[in-house]
C-alpha atoms as a PDB file:
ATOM      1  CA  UNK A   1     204.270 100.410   4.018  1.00  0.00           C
ATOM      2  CA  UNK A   2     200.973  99.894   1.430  1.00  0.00           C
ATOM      3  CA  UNK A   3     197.918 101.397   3.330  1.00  0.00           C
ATOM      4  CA  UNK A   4     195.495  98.370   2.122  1.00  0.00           C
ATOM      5  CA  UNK A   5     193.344  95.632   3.916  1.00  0.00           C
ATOM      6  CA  UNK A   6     191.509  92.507   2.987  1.00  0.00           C
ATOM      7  CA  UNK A   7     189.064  90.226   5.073  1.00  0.00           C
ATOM      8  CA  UNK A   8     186.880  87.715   4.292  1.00  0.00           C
ATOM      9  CA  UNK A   9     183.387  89.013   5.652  1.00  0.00           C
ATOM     10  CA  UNK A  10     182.923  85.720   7.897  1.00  0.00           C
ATOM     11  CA  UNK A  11     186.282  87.015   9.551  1.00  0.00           C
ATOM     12  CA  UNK A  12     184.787  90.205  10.686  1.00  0.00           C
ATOM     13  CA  UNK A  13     183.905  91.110  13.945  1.00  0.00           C
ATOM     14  CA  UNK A  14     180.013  91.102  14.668  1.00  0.00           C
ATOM     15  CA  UNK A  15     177.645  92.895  16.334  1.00  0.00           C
ATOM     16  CA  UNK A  16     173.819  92.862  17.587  1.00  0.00           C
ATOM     17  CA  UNK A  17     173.625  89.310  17.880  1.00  0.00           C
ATOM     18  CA  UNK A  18     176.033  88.199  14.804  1.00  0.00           C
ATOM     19  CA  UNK A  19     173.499  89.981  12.612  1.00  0.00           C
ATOM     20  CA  UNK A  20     176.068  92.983  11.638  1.00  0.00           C
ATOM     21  CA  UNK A  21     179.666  92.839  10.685  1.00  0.00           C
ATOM     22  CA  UNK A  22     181.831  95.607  11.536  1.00  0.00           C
ATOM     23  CA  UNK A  23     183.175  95.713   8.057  1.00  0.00           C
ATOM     24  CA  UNK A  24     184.172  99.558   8.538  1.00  0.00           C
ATOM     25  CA  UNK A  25     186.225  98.804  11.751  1.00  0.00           C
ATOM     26  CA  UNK A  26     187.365  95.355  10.306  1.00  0.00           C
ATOM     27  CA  UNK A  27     189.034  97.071   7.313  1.00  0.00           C
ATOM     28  CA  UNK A  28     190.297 100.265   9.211  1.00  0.00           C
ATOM     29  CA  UNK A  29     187.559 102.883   7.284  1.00  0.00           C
ATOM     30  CA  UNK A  30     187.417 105.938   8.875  1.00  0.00           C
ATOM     31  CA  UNK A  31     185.919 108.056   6.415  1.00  0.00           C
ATOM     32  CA  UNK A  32     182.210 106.708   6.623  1.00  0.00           C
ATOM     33  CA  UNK A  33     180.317 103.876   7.954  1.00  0.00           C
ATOM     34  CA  UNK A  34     180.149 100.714   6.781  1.00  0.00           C
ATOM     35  CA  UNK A  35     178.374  97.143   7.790  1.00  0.00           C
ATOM     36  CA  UNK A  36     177.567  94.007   6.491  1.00  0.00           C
ATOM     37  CA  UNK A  37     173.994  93.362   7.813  1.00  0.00           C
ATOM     38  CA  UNK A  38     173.601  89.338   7.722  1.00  0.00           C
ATOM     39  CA  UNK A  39     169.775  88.024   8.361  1.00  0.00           C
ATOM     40  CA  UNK A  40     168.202  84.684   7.894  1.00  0.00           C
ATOM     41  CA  UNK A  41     165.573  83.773   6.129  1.00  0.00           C
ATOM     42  CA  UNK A  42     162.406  85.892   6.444  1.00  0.00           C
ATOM     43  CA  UNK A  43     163.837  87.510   9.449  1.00  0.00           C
ATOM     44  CA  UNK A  44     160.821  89.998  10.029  1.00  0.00           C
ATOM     45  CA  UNK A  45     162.575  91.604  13.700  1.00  0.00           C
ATOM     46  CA  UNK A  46     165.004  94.401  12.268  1.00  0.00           C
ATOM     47  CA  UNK A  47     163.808  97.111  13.590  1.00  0.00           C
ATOM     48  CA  UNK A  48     162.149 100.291  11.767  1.00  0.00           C
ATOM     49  CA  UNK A  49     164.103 103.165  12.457  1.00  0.00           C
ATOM     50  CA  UNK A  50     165.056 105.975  11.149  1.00  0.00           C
ATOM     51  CA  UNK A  51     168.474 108.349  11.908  1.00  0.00           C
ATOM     52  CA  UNK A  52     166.915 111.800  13.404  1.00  0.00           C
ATOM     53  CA  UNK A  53     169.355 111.069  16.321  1.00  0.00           C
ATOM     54  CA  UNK A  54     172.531 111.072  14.253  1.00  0.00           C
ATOM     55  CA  UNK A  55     171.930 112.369  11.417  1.00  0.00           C
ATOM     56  CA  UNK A  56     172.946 109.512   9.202  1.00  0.00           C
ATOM     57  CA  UNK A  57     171.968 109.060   5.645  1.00  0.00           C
ATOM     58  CA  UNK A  58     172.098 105.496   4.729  1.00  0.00           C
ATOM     59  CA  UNK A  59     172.890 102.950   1.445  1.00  0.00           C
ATOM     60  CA  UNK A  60     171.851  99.168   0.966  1.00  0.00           C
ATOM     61  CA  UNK A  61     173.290  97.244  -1.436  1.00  0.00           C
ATOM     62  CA  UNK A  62     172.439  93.628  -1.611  1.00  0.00           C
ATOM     63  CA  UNK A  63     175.338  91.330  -1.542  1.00  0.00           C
ATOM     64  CA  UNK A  64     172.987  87.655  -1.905  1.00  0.00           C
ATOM     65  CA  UNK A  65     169.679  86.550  -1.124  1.00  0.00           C
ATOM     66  CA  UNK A  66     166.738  89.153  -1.061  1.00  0.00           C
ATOM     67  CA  UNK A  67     163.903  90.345   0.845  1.00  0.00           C
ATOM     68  CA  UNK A  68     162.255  93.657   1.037  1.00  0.00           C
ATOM     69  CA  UNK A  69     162.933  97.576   2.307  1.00  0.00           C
ATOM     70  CA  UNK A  70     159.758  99.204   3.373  1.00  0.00           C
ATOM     71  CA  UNK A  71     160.077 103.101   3.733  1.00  0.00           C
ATOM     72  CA  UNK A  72     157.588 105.011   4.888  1.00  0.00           C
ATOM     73  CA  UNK A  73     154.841 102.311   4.323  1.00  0.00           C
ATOM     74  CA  UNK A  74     155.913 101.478   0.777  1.00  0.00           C
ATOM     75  CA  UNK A  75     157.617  98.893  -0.334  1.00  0.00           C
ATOM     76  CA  UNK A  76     160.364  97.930  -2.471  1.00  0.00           C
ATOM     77  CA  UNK A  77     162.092  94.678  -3.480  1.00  0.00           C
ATOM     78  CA  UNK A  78     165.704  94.716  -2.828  1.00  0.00           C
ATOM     79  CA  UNK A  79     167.807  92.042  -4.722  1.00  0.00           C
ATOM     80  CA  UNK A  80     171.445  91.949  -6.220  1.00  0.00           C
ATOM     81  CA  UNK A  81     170.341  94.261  -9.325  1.00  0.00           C
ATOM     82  CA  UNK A  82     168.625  97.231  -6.915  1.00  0.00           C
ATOM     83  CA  UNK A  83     169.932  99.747  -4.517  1.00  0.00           C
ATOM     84  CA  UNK A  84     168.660 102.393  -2.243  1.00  0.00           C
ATOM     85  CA  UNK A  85     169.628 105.321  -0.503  1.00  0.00           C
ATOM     86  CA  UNK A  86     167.369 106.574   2.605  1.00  0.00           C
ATOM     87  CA  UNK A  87     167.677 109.997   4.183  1.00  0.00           C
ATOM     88  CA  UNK A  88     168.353 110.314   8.074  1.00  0.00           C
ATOM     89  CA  UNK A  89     164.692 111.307   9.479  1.00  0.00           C
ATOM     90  CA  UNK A  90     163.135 108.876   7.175  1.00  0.00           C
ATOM     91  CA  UNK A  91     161.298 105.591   8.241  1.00  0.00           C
ATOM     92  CA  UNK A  92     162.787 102.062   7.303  1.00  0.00           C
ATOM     93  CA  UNK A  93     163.039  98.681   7.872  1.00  0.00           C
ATOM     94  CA  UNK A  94     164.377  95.465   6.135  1.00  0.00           C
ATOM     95  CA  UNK A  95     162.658  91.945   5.737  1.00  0.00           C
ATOM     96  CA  UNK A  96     164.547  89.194   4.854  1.00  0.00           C
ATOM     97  CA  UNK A  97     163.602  87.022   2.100  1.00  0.00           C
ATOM     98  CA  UNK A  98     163.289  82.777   2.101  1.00  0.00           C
ATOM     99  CA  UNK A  99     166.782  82.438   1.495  1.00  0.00           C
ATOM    100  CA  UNK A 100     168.111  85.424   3.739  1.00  0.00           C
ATOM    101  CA  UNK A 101     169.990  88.313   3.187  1.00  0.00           C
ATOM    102  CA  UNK A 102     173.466  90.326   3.618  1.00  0.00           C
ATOM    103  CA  UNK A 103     174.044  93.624   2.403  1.00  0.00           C
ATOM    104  CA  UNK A 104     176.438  96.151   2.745  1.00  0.00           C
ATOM    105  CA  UNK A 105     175.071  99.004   4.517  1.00  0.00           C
ATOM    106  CA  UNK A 106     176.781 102.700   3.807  1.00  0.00           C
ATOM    107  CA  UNK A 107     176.455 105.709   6.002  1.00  0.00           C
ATOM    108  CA  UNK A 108     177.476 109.113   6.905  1.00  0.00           C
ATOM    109  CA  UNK A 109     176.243 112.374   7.823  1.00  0.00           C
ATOM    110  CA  UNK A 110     176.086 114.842   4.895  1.00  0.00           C
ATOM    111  CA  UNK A 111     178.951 117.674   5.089  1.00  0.00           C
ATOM    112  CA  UNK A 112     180.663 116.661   8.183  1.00  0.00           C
ATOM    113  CA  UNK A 113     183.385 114.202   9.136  1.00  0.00           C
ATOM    114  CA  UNK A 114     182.023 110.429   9.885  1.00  0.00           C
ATOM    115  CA  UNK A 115     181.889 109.658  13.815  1.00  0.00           C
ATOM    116  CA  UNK A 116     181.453 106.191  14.119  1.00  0.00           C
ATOM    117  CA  UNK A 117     179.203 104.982  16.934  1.00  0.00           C
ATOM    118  CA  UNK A 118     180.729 103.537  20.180  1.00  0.00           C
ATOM    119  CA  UNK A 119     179.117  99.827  19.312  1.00  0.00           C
ATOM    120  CA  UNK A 120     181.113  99.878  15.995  1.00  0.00           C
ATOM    121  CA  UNK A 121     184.780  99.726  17.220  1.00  0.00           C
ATOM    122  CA  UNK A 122     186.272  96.373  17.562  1.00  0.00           C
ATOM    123  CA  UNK A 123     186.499  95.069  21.146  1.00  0.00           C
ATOM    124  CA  UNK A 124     182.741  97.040  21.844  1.00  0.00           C
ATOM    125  CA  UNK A 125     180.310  95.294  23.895  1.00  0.00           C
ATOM    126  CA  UNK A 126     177.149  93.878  21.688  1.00  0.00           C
ATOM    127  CA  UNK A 127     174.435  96.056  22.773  1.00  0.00           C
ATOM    128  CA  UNK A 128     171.807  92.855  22.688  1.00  0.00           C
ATOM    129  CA  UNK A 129     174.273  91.048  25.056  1.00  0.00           C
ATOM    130  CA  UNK A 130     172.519  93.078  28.402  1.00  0.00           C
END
């Protein structure tokens, strides 16, 4: 049997309000983290966070649309032709452009195995639906 999967990303499971596909769950990862974050246009409410609880560093990659990644107080553009990579006790937050964004959003924990977190499974509870 071929160890393979393919979904469209509108097929995927979401999360926090629809705004995150579980791509990594969707698609049976289990070596890292991995979501689709979907926002519409000049969504200002993701939060700024960073990952001093769990350690995660984290990768955007812009899939369409654009908007903006601020990181400690600066910011940067992010569009289809720019990626970034922020460390786990690091500041961030995303805006989303006029037309919206998605991006695929990569994490893990340096040097040790990926635990995904208990929202991220299929079948989890959204934790905005309390």
């Amino acid at each position: 049997m071929a160890d393979f999967s393919v979904m469209k990303i509108d097929q995927m499971e979401t999360t926090f309000g629809g705004g995150l596909s579980k791509a990594r769950a969707a698609l049976g990862v289990s070596s890292f983290g991995m979501s689709i974050l979907n926002l519409p246009a000049n969504y200002d409410r993701y939060p700024d966070h960073d990952h001093t609880h769990d350690h995660q560093e984290e990768v955007y990659v812009v899939l369409a649309g654009s908007g903006a990644l601020t990181v400690e107080g600066e910011e940067f553009a992010l569009d289809g032709e720019t990626m970034a990579r922020v460390g786990p006790g690091v500041k961030r937050k995303v805006v989303a452009g006029p037309g919206g964004i998605r991006m695929l959003v990569l994490g893990g924990v340096p040097g040790e195995a990926y635990q995904p977190p208990e929202w991220g499974e299929l079948g989890a509870a959204d934790p905005m639906a309390s």
